[in-house]
Protein backbone atom coordinates (compact mmCIF):
# COMPACT_ATOMS: atom_id res chain seq x y z
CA UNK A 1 9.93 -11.12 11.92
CA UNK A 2 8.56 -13.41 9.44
CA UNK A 3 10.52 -13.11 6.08
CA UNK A 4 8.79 -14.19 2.76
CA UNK A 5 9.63 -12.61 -0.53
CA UNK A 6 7.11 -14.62 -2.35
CA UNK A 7 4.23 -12.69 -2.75
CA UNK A 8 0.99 -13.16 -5.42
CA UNK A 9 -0.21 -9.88 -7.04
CA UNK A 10 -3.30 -10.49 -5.07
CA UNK A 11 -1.43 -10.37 -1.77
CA UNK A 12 0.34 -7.31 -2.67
CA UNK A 13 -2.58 -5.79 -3.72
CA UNK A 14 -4.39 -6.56 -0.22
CA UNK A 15 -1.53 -5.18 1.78
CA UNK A 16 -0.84 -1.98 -0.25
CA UNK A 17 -4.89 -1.29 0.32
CA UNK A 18 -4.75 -2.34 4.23
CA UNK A 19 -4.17 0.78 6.70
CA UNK A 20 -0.70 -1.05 7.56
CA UNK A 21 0.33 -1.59 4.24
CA UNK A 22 -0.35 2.68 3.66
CA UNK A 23 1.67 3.40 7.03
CA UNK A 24 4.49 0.88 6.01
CA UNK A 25 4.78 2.52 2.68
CA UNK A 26 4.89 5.99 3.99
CA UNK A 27 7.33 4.97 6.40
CA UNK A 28 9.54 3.97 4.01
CA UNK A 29 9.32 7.42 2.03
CA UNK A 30 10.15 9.06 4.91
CA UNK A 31 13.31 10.28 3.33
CA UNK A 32 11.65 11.41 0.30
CA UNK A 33 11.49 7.52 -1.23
CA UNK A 34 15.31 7.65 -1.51
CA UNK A 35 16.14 4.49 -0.15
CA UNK A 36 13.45 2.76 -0.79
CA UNK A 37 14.20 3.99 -4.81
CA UNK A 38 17.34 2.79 -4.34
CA UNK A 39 16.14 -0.64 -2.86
CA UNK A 40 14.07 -1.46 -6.04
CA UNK A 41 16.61 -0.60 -8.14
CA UNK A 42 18.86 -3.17 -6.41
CA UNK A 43 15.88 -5.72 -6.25
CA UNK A 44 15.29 -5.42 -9.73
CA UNK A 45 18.97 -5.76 -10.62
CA UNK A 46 18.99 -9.45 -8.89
CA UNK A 47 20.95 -7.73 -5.87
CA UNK A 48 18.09 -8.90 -3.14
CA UNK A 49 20.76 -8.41 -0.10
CA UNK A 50 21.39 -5.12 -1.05
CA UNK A 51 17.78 -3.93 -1.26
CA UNK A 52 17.51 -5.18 2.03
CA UNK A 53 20.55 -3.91 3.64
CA UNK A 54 18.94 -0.47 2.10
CA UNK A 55 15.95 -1.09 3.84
CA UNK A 56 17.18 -2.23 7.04
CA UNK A 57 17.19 1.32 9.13
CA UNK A 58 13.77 1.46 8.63
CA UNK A 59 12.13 -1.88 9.11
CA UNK A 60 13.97 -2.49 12.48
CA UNK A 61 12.19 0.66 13.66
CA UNK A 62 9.85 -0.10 16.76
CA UNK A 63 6.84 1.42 14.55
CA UNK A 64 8.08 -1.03 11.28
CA UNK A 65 8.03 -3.83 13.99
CA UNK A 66 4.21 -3.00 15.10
CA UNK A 67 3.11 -2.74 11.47
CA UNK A 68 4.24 -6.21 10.28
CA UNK A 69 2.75 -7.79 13.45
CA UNK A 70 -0.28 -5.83 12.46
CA UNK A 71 0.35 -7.06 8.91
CA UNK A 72 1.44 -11.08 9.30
CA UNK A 73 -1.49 -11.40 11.77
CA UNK A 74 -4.23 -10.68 8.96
């Protein structure tokens, strides 16, 4: 999994409208956005590992793992 936190508004803006981008996000929500509340609130604090460690459950999920390929291959 490819990891690059630098993305332009105009990127983010492509994947949140992309099918993948939709599934990822509801994936994430799953548990009512909890973590993934909890994950900005780290990111925005500086706390990057955190937000990721909060994340982590999710994202190594088989379907996670078919939605980035989907995702880094556009």
């Amino acid at each position: 999994m490819q990891n690059n936190s630098q993305f332009s508004a105009q990127q983010m803006s492509k994947l949140l409208a992309s099918p993948e981008g939709r599934q990822l996000i509801a994936l994430l929500q799953r548990d009512s956005g909890k973590n993934m509340q909890q994950a900005a609130a780290e990111f925005q604090k500086g706390n990057v590992a955190a937000a990721q460690e909060l994340l982590k459950p999710v994202m190594q999920s088989q379907e996670a793992s078919d939605l980035l390929q989907k995702i880094n291959g556009k």
